[in-house]
N, C-alpha and C. Protein backbone atom coordinates (compact mmCIF):
# COMPACT_ATOMS: atom_id res chain seq x y z
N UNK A 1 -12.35 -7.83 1.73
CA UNK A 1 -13.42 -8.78 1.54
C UNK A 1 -14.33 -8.33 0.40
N UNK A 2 -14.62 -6.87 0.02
CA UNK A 2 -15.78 -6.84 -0.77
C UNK A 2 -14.58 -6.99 -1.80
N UNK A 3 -13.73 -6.31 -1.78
CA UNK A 3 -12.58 -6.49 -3.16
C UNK A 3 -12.78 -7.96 -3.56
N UNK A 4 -12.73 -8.92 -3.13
CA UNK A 4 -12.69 -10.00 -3.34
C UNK A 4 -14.20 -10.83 -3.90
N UNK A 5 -15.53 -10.04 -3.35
CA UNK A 5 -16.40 -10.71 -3.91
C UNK A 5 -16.79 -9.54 -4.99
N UNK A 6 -16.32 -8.33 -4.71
CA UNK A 6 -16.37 -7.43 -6.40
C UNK A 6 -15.64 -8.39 -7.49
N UNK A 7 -14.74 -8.56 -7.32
CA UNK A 7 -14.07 -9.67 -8.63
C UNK A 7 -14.61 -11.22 -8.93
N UNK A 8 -15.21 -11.67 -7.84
CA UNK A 8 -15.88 -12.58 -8.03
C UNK A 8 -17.00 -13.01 -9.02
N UNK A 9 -17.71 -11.35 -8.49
CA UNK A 9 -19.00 -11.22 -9.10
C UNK A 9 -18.90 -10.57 -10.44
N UNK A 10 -18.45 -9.52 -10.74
CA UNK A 10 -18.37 -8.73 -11.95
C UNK A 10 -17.74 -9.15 -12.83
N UNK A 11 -17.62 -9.31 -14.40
CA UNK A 11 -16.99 -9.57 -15.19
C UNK A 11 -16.02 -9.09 -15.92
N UNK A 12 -16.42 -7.59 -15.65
CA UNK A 12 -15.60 -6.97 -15.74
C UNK A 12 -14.32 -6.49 -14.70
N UNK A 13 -14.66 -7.34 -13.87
CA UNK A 13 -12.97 -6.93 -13.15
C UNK A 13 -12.09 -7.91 -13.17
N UNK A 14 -11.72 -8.03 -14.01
CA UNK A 14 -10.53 -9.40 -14.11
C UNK A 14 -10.05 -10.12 -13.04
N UNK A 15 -9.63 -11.30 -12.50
CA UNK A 15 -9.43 -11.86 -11.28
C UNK A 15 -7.44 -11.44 -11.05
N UNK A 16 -6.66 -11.32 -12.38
CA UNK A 16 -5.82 -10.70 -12.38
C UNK A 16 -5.46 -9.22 -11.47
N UNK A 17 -6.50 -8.72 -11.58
CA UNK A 17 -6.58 -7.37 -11.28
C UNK A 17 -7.03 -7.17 -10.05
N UNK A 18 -8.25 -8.76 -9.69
CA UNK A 18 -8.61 -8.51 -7.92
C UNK A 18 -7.14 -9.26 -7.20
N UNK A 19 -6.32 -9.66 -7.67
CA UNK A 19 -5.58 -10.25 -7.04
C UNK A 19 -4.55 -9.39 -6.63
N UNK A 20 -4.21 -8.57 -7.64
CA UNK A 20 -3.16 -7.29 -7.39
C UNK A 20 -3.52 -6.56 -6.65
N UNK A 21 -5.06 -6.23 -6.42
CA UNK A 21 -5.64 -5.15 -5.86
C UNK A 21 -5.60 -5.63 -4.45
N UNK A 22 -6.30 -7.04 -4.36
CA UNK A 22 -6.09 -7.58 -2.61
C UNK A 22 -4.90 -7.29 -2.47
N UNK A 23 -3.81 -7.70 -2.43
CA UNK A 23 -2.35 -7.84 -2.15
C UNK A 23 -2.12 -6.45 -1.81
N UNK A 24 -2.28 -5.09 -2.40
CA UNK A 24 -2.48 -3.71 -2.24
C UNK A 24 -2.95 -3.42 -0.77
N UNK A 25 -4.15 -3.78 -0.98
CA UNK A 25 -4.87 -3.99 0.16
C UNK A 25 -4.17 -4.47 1.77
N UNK A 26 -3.42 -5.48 1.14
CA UNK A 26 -2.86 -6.27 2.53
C UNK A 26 -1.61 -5.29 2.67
N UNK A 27 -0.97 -5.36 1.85
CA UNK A 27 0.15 -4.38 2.14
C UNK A 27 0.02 -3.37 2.95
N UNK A 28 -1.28 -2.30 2.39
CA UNK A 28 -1.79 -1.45 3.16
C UNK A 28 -1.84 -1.30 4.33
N UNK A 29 -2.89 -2.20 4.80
CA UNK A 29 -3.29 -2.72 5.99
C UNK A 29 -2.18 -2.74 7.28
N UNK A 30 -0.65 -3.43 6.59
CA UNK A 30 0.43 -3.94 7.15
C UNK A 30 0.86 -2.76 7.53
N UNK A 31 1.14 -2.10 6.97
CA UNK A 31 2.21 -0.91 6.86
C UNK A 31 1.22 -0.08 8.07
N UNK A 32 -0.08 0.05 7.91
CA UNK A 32 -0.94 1.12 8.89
C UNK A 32 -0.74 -0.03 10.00
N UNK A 33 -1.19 -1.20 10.30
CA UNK A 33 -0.41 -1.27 11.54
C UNK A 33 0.91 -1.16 12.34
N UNK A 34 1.65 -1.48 11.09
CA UNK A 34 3.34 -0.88 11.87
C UNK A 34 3.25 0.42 12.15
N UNK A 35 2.90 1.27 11.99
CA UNK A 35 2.79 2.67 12.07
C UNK A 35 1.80 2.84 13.54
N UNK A 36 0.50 2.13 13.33
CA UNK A 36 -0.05 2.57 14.92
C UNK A 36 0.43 1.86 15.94
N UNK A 37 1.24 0.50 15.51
CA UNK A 37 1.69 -0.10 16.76
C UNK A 37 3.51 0.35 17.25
N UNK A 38 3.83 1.30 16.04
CA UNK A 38 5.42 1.57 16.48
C UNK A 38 5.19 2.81 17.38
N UNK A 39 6.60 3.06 17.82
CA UNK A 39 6.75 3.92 18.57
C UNK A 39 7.41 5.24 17.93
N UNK A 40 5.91 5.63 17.01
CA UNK A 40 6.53 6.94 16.56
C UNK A 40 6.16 8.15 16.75
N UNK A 41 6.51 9.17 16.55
CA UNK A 41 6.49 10.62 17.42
C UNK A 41 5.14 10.70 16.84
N UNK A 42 4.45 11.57 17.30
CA UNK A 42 2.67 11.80 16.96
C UNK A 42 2.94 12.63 15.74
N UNK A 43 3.70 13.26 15.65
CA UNK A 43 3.38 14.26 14.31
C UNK A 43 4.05 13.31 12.69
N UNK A 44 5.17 12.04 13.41
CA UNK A 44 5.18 11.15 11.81
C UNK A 44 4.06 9.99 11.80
N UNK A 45 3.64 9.80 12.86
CA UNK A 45 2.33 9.01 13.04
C UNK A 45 0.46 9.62 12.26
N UNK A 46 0.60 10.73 12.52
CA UNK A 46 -0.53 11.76 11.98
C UNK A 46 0.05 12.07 10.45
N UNK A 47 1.09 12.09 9.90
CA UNK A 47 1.66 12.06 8.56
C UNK A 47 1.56 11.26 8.35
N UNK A 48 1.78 10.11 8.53
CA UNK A 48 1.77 8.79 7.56
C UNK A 48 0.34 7.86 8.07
N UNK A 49 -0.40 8.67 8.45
CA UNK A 49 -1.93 8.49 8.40
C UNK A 49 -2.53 8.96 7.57
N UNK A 50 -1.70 9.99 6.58
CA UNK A 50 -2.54 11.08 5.45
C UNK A 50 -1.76 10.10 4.13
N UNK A 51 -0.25 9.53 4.56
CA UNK A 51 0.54 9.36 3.34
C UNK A 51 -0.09 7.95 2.40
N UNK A 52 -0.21 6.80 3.99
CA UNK A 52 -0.51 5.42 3.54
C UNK A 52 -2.15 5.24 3.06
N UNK A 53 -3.29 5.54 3.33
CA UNK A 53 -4.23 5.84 2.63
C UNK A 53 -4.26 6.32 0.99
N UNK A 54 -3.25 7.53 1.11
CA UNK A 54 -2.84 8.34 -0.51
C UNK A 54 -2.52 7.49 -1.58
N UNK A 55 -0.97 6.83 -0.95
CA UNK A 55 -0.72 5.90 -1.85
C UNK A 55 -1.58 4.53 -2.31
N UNK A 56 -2.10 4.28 -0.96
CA UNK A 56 -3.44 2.67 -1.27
C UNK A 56 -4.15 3.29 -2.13
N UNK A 57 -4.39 4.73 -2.50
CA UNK A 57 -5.79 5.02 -3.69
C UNK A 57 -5.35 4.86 -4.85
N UNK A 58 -3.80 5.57 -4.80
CA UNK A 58 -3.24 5.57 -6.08
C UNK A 58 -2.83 4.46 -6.70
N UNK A 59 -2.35 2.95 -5.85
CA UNK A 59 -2.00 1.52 -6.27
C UNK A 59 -3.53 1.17 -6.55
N UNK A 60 -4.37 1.83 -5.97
CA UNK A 60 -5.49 0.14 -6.15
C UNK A 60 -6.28 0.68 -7.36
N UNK A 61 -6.18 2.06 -7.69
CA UNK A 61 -7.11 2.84 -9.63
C UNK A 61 -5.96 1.75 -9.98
N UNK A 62 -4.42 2.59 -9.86
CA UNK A 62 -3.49 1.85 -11.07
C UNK A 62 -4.07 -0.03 -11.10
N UNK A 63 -4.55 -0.05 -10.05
CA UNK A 63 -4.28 -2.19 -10.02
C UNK A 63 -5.88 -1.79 -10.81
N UNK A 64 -6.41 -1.14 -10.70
CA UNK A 64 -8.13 -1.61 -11.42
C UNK A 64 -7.70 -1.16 -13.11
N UNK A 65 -7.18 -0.22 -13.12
CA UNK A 65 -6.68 0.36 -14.73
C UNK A 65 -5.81 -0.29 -15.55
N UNK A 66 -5.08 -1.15 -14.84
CA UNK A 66 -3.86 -1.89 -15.87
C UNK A 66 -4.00 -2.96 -16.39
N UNK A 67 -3.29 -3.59 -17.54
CA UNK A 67 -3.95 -4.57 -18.42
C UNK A 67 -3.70 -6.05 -17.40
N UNK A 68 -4.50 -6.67 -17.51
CA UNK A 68 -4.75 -7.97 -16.54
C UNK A 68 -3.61 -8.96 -17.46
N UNK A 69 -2.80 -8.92 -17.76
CA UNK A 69 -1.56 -9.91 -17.69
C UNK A 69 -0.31 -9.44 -17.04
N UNK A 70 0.92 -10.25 -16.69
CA UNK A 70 1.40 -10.20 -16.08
C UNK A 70 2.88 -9.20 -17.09
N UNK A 71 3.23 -10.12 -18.36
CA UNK A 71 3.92 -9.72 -18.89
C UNK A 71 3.81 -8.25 -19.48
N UNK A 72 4.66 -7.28 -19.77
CA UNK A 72 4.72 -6.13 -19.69
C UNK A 72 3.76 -5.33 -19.63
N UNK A 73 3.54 -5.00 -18.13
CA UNK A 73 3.05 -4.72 -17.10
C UNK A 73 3.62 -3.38 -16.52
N UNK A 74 3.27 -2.19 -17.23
CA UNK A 74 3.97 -1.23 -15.86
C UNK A 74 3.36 -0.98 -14.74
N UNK A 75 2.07 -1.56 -14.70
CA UNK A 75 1.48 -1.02 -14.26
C UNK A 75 1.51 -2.23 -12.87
N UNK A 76 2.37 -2.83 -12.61
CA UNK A 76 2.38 -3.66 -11.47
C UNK A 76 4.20 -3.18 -10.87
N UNK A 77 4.79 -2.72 -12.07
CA UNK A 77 6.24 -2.02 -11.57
C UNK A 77 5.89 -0.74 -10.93
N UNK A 78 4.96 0.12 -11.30
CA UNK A 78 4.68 1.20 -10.63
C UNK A 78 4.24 1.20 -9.07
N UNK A 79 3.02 0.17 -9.16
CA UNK A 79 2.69 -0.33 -7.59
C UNK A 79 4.23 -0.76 -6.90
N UNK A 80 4.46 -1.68 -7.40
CA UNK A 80 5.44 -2.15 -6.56
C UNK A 80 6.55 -1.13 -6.26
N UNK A 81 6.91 -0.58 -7.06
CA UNK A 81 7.95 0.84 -7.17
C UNK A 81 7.05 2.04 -5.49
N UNK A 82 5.87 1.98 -5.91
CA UNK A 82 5.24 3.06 -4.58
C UNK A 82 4.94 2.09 -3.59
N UNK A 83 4.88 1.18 -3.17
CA UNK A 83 5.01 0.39 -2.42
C UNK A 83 6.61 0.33 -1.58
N UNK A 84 7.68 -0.40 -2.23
CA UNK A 84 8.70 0.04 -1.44
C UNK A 84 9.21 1.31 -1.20
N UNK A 85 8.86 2.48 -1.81
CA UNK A 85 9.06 3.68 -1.50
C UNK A 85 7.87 4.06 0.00
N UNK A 86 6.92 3.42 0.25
CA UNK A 86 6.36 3.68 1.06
C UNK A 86 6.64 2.47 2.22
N UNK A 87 7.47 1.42 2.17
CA UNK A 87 7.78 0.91 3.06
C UNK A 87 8.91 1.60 3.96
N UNK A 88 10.12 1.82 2.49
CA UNK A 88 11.25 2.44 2.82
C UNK A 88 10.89 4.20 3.87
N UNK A 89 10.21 4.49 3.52
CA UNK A 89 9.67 5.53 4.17
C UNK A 89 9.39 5.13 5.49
N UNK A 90 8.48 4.76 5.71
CA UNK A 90 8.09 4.23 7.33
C UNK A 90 9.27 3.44 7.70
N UNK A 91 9.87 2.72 6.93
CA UNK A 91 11.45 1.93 7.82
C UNK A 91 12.14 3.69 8.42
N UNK A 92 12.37 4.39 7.57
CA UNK A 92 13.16 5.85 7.59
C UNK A 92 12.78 6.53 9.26
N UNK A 93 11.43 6.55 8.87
CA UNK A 93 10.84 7.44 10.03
C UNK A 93 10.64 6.14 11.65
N UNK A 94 10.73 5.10 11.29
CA UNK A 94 10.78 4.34 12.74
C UNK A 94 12.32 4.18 12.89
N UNK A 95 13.28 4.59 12.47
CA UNK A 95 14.78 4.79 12.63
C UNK A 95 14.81 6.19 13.22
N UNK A 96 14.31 7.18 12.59
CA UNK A 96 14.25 8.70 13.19
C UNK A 96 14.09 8.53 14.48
N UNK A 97 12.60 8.18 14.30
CA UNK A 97 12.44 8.19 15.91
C UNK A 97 12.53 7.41 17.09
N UNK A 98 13.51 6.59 16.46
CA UNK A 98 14.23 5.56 17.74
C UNK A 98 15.44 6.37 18.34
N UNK A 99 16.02 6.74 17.45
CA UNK A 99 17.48 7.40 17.27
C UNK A 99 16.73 8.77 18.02
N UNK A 100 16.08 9.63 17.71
CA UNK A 100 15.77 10.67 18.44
C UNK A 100 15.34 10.54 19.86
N UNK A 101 14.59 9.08 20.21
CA UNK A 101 13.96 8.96 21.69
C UNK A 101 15.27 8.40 22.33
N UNK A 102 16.18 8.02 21.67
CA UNK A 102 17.38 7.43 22.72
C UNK A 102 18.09 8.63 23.57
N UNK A 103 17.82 9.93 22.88
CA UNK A 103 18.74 10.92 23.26
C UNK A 103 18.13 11.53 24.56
């Protein structure tokens, strides 16, 4: 929400850039609830409480730092690049520990 009236208000934050940054945001958000609502062992649950925060700091500088168009853009391949690496991750570890609690 303030992301959204920071870009509103300031001129300097491009609406390009609050838009990438919300979406960051939601992603975020998503991923920390799959994580507190799955059924994962406390010690990948307490890890990927340190991991998904890390990466939301590092997507949302890159989403405030990168040039506000769309076309060549690394800087929206990079998010998106740590983004499915951090989905693929939590898919990884809620497979671990399904496969480990069956036993």
């Amino acid at each position: 929400m303030i992301n959204i009236v920071a870009g509103l208000i300031l001129s300097c934050y491009p609406m390009f850039n609050m838009g990438i940054n919300t979406v960051v945001i939601c992603v975020a958000a998503l991923f920390s609830y799959w994580v507190n609502k799955g059924s994962f062992k406390s010690a990948f649950t307490i890890s990927l409480a340190f991991i998904i925060p890390l990466f939301t700091l590092i997507e949302f500088i890159m989403g405030l730092l990168m040039p506000s168009q769309l076309e060549d853009n690394w800087g929206i391949i990079a998010i998106l690049c740590l983004m499915a690496f951090n989905g693929c991750l939590i898919y990884a570890i809620a497979k671990r520990s399904a496969k480990s609690s069956q036993k």
